[in-house]
PDB file of N, CA and C in Angstrom:
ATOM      1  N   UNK A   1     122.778 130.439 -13.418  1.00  0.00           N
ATOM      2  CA  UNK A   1     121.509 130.939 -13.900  1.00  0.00           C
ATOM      3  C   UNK A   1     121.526 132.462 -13.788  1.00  0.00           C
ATOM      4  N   UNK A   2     120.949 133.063 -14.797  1.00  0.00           N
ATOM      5  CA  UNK A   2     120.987 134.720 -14.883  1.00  0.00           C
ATOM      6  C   UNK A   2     119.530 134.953 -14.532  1.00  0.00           C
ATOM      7  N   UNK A   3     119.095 136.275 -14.645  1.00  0.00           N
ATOM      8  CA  UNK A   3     117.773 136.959 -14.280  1.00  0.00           C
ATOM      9  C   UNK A   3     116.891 136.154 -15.730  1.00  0.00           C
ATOM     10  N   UNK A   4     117.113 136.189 -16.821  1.00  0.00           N
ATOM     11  CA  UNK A   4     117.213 136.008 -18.014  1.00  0.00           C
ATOM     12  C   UNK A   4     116.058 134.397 -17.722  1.00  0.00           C
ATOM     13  N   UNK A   5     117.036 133.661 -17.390  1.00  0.00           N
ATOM     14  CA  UNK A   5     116.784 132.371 -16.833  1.00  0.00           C
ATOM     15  C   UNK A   5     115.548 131.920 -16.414  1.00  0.00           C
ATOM     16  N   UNK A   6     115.734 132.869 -14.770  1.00  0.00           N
ATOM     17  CA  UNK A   6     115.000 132.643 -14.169  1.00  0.00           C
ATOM     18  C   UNK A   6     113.849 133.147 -14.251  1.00  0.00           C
ATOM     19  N   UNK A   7     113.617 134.228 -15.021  1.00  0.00           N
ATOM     20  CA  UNK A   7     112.303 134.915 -15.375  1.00  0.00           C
ATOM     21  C   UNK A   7     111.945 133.909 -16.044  1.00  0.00           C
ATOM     22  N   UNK A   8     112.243 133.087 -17.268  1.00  0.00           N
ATOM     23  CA  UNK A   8     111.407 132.462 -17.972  1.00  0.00           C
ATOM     24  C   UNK A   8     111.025 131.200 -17.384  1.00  0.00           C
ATOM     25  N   UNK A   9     111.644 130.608 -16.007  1.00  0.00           N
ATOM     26  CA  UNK A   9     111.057 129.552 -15.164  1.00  0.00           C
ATOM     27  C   UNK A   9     109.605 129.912 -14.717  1.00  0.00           C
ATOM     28  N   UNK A  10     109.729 131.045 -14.253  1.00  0.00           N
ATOM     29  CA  UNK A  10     108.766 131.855 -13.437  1.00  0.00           C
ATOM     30  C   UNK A  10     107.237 132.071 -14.937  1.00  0.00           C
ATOM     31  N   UNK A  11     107.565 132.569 -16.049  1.00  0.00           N
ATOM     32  CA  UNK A  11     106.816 132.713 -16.850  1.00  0.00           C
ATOM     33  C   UNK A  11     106.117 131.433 -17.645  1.00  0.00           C
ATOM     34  N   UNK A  12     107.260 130.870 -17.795  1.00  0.00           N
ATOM     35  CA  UNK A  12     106.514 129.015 -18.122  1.00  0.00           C
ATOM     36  C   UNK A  12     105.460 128.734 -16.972  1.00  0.00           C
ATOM     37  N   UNK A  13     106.236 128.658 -15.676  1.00  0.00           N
ATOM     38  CA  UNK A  13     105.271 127.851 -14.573  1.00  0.00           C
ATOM     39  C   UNK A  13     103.536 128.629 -14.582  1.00  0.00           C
ATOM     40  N   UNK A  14     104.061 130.010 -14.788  1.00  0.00           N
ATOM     41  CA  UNK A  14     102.562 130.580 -14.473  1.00  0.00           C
ATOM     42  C   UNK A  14     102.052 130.358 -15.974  1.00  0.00           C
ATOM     43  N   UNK A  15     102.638 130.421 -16.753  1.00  0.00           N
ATOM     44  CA  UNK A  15     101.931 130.072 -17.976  1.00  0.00           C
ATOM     45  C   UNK A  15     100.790 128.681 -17.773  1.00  0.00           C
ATOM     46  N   UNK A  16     101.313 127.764 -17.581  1.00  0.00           N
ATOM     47  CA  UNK A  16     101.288 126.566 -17.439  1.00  0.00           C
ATOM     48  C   UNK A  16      99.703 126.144 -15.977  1.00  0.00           C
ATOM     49  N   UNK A  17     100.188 127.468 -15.186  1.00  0.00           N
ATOM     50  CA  UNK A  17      99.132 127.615 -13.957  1.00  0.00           C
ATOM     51  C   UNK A  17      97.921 128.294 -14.498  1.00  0.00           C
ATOM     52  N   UNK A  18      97.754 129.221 -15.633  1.00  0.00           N
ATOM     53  CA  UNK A  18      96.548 129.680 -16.047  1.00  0.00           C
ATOM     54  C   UNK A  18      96.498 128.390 -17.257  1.00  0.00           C
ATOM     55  N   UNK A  19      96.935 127.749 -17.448  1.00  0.00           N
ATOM     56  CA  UNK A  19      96.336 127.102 -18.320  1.00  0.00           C
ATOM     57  C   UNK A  19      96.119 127.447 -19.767  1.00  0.00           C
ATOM     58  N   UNK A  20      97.341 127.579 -19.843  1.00  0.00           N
ATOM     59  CA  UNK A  20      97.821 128.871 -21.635  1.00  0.00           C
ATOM     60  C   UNK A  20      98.719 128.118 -22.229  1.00  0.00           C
ATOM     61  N   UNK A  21      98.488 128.056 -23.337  1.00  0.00           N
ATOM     62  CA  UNK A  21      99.950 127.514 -24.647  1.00  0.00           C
ATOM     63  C   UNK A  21     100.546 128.622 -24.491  1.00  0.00           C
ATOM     64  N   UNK A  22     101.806 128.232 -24.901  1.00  0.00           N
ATOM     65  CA  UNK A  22     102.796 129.681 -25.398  1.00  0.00           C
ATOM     66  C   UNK A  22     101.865 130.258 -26.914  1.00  0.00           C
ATOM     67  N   UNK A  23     100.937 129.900 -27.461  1.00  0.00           N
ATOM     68  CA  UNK A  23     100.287 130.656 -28.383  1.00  0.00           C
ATOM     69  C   UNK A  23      98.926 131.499 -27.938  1.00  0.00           C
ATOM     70  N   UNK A  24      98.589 130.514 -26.779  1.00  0.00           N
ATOM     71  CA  UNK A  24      97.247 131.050 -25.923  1.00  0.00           C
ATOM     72  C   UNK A  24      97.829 132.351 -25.381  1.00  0.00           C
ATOM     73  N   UNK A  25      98.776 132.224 -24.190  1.00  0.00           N
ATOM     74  CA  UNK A  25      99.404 133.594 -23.803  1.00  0.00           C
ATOM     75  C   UNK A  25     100.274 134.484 -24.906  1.00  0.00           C
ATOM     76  N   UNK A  26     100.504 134.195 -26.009  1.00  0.00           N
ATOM     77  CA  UNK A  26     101.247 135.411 -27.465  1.00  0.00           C
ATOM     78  C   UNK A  26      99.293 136.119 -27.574  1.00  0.00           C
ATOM     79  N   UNK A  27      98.589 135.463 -27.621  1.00  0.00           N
ATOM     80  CA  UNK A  27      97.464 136.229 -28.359  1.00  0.00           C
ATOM     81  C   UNK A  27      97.070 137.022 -27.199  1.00  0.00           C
ATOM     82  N   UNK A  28      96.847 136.294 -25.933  1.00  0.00           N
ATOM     83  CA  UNK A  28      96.350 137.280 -24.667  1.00  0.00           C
ATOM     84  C   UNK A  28      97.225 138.337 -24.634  1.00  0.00           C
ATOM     85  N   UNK A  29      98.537 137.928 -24.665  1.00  0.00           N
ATOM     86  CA  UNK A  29      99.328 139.503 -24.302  1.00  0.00           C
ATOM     87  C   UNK A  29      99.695 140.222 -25.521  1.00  0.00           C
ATOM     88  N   UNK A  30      99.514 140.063 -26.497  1.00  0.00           N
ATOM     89  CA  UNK A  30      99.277 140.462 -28.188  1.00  0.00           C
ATOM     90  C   UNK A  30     100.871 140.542 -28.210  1.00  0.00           C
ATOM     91  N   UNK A  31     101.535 139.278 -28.361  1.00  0.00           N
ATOM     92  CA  UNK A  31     103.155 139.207 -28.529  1.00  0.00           C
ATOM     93  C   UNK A  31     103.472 137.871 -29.463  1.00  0.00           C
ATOM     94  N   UNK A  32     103.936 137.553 -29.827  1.00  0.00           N
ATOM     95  CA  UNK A  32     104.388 136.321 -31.129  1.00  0.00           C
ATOM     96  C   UNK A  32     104.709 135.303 -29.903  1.00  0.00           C
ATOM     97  N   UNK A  33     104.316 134.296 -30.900  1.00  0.00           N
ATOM     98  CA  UNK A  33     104.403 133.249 -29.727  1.00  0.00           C
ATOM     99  C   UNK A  33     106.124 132.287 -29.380  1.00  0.00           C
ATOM    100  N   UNK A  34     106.738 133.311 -30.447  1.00  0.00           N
ATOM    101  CA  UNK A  34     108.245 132.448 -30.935  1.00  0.00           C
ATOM    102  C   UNK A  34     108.863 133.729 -29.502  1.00  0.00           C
ATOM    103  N   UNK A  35     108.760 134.601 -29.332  1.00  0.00           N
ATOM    104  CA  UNK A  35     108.654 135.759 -28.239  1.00  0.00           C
ATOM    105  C   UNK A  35     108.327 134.879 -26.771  1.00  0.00           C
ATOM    106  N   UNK A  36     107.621 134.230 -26.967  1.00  0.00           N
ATOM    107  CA  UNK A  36     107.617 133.679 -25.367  1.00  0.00           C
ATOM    108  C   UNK A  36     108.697 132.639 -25.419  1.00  0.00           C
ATOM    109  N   UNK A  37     108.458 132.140 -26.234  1.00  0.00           N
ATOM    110  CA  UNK A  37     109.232 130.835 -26.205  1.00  0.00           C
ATOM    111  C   UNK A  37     111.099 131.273 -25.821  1.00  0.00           C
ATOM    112  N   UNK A  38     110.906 132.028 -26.709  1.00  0.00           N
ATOM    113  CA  UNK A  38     112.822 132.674 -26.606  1.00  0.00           C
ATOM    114  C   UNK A  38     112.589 133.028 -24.974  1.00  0.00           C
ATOM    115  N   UNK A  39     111.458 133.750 -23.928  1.00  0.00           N
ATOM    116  CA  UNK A  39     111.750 134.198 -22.729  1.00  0.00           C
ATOM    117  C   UNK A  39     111.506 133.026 -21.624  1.00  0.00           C
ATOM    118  N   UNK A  40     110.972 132.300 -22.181  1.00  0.00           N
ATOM    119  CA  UNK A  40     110.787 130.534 -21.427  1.00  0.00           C
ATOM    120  C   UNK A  40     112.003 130.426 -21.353  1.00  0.00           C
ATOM    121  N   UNK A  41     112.942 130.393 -22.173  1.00  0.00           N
ATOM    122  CA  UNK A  41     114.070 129.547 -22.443  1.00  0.00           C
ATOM    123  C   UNK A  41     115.676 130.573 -21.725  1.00  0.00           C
ATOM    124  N   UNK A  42     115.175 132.273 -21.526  1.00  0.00           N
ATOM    125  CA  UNK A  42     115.835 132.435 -21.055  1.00  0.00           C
ATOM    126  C   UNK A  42     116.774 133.460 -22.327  1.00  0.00           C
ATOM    127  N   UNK A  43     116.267 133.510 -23.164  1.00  0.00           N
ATOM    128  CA  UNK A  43     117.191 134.025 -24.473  1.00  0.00           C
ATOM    129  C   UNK A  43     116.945 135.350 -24.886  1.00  0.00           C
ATOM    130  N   UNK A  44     115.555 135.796 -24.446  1.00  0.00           N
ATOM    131  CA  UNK A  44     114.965 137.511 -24.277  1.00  0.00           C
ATOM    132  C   UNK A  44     114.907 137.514 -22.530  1.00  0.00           C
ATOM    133  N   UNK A  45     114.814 139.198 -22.689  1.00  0.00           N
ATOM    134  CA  UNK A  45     114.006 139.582 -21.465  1.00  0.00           C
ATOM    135  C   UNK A  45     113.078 140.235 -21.844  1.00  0.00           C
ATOM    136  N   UNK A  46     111.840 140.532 -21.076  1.00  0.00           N
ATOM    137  CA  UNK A  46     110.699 141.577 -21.445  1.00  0.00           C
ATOM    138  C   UNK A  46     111.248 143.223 -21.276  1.00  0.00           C
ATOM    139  N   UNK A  47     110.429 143.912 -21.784  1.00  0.00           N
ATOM    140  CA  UNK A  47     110.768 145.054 -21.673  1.00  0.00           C
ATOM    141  C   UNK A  47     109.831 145.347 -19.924  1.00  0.00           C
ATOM    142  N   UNK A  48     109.420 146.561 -19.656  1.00  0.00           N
ATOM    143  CA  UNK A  48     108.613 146.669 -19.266  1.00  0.00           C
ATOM    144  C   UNK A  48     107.196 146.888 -19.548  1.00  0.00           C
ATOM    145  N   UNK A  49     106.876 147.313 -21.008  1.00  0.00           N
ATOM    146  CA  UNK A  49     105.043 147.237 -21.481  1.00  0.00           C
ATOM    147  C   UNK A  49     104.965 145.651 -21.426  1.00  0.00           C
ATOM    148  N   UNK A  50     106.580 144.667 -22.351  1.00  0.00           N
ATOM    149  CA  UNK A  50     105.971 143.646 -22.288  1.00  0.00           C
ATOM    150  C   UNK A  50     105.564 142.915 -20.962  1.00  0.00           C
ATOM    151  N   UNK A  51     106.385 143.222 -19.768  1.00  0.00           N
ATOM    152  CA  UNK A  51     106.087 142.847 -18.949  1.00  0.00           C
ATOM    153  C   UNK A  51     104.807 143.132 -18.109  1.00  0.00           C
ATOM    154  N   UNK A  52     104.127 143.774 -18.346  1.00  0.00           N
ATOM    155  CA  UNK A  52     102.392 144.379 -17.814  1.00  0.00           C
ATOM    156  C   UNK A  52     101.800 143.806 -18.838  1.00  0.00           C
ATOM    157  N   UNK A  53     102.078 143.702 -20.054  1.00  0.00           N
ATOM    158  CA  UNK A  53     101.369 142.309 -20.972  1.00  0.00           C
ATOM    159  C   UNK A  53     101.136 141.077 -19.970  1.00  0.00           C
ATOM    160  N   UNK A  54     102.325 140.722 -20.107  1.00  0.00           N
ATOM    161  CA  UNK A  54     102.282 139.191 -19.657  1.00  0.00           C
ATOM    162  C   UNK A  54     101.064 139.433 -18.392  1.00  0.00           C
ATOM    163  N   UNK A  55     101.751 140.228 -17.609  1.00  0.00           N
ATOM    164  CA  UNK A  55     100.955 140.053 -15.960  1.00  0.00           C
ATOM    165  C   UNK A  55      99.614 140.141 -16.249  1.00  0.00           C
ATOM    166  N   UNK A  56      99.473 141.258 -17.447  1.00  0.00           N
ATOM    167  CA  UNK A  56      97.767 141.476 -17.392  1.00  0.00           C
ATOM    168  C   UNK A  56      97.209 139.777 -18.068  1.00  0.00           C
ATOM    169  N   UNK A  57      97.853 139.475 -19.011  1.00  0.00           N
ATOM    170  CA  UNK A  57      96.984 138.477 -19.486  1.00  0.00           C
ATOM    171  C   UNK A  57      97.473 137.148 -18.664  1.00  0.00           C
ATOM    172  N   UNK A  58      98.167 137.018 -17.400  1.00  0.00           N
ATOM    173  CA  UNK A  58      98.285 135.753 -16.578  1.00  0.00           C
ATOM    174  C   UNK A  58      97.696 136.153 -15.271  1.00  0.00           C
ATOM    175  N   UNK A  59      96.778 137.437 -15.570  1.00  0.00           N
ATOM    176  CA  UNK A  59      96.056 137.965 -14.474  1.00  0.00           C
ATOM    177  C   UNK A  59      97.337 137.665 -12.788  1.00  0.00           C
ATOM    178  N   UNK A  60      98.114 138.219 -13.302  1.00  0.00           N
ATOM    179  CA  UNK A  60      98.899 137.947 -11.927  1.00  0.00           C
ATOM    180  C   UNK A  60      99.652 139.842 -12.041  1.00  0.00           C
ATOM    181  N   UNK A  61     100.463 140.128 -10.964  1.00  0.00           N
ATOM    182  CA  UNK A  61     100.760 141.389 -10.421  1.00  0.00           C
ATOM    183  C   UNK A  61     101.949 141.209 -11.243  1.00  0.00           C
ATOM    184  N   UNK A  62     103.164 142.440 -11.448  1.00  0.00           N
ATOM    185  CA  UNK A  62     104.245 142.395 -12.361  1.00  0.00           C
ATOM    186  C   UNK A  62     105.446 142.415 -11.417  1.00  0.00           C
ATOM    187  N   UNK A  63     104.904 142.733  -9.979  1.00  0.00           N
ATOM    188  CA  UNK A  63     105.744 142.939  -9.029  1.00  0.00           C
ATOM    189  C   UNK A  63     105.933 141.603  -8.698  1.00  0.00           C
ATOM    190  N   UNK A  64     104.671 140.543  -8.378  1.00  0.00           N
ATOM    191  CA  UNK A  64     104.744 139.752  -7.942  1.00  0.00           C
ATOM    192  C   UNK A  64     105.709 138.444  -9.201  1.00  0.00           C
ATOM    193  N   UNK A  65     105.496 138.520 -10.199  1.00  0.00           N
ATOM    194  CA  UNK A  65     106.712 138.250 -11.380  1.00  0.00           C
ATOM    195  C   UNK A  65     107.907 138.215 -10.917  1.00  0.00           C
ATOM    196  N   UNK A  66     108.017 139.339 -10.948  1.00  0.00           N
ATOM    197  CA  UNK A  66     109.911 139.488 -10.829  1.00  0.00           C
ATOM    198  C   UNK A  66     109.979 139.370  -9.111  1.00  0.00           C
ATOM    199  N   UNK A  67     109.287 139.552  -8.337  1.00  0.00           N
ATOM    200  CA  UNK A  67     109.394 138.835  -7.118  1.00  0.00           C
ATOM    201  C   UNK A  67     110.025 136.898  -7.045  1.00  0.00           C
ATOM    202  N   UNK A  68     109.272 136.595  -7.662  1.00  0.00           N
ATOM    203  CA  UNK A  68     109.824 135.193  -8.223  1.00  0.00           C
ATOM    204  C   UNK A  68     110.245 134.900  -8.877  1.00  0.00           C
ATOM    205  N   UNK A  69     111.146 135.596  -9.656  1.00  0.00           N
ATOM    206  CA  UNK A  69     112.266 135.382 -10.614  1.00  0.00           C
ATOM    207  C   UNK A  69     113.167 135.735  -9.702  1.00  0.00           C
ATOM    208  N   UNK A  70     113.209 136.857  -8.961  1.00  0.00           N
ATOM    209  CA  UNK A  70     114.436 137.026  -8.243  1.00  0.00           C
ATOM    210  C   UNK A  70     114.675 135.575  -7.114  1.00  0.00           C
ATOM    211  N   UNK A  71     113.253 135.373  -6.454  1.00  0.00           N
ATOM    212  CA  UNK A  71     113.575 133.984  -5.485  1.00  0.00           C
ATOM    213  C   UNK A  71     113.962 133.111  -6.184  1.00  0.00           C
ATOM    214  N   UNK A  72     113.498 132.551  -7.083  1.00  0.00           N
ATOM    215  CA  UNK A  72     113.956 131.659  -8.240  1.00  0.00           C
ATOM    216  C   UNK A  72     116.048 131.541  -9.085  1.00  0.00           C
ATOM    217  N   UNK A  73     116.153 133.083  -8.730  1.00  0.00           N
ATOM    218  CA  UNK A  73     117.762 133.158  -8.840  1.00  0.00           C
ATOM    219  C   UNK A  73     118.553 133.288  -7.753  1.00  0.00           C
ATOM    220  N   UNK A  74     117.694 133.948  -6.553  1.00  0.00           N
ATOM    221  CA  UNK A  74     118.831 133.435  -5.414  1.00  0.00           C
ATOM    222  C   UNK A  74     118.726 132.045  -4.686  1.00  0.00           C
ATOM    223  N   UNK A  75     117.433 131.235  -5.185  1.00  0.00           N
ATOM    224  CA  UNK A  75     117.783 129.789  -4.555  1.00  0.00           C
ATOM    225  C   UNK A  75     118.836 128.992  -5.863  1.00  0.00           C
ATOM    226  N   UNK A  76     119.024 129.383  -6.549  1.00  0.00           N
ATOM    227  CA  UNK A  76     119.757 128.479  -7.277  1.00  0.00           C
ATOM    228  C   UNK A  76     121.436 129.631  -7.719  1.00  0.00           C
ATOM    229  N   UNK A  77     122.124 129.606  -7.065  1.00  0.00           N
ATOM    230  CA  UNK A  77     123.593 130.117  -7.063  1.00  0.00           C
ATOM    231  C   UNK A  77     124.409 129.725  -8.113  1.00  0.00           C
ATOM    232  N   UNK A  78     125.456 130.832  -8.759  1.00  0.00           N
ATOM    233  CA  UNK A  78     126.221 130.339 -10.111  1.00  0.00           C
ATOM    234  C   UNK A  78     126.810 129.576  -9.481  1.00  0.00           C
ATOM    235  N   UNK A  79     127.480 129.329 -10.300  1.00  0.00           N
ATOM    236  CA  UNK A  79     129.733 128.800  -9.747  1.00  0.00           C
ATOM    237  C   UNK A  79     130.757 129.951  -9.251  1.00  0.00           C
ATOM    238  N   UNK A  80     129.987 130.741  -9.583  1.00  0.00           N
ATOM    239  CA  UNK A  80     130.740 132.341  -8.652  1.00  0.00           C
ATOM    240  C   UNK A  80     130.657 132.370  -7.632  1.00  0.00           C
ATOM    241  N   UNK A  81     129.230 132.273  -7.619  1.00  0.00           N
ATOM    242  CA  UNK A  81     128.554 132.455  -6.281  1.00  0.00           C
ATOM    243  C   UNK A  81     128.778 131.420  -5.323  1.00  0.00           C
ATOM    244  N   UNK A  82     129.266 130.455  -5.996  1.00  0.00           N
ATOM    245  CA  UNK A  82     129.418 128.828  -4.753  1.00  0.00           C
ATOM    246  C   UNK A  82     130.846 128.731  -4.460  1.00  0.00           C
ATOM    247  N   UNK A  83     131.608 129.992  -4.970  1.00  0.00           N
ATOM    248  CA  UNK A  83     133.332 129.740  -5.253  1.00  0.00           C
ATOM    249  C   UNK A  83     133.601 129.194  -5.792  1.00  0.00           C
ATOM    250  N   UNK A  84     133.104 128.852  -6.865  1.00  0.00           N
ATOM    251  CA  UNK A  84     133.999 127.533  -7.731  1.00  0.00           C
ATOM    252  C   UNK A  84     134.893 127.983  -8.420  1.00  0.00           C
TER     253      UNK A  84
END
């Protein structure tokens, strides 16, 4: 799993915790809703405006975001990381 990844675990779940479609949160954070979906999945990253989007419209902190994307990538280790 990359940063990539795990940000969009972190962005689904809180998506999902305010109680937002991926079209509900494209209109709150004024971003296309095919745009979340690619960062759900791990296939974009946000920039940083987009990322104070998201936070502002999941009313959550941007620090606290990538705070849990990063926990989210060091509990789950590559095959590098496990020696494989």
């Amino acid at each position: 799993m990359d940063i990539a990844e795990a940000f969009g675990k972190v962005l689904r779940r809180a998506r999902l915790k305010a109680e937002l479609t991926q079209e509900g949160l494209a209109f709150a954070a004024e971003l296309q809703r095919n745009y979340i979906s690619l960062m759900e999945r791990g296939h974009h990253q946000p920039t940083l405006s987009t990322l104070i989007s998201l936070s502002a419209a999941l009313e959550r902190s941007p620090i606290d975001l990538l705070s849990e994307a990063l926990t989210e990538l060091e509990g789950n280790p590559t095959a590098d990381q496990l020696g494989r």
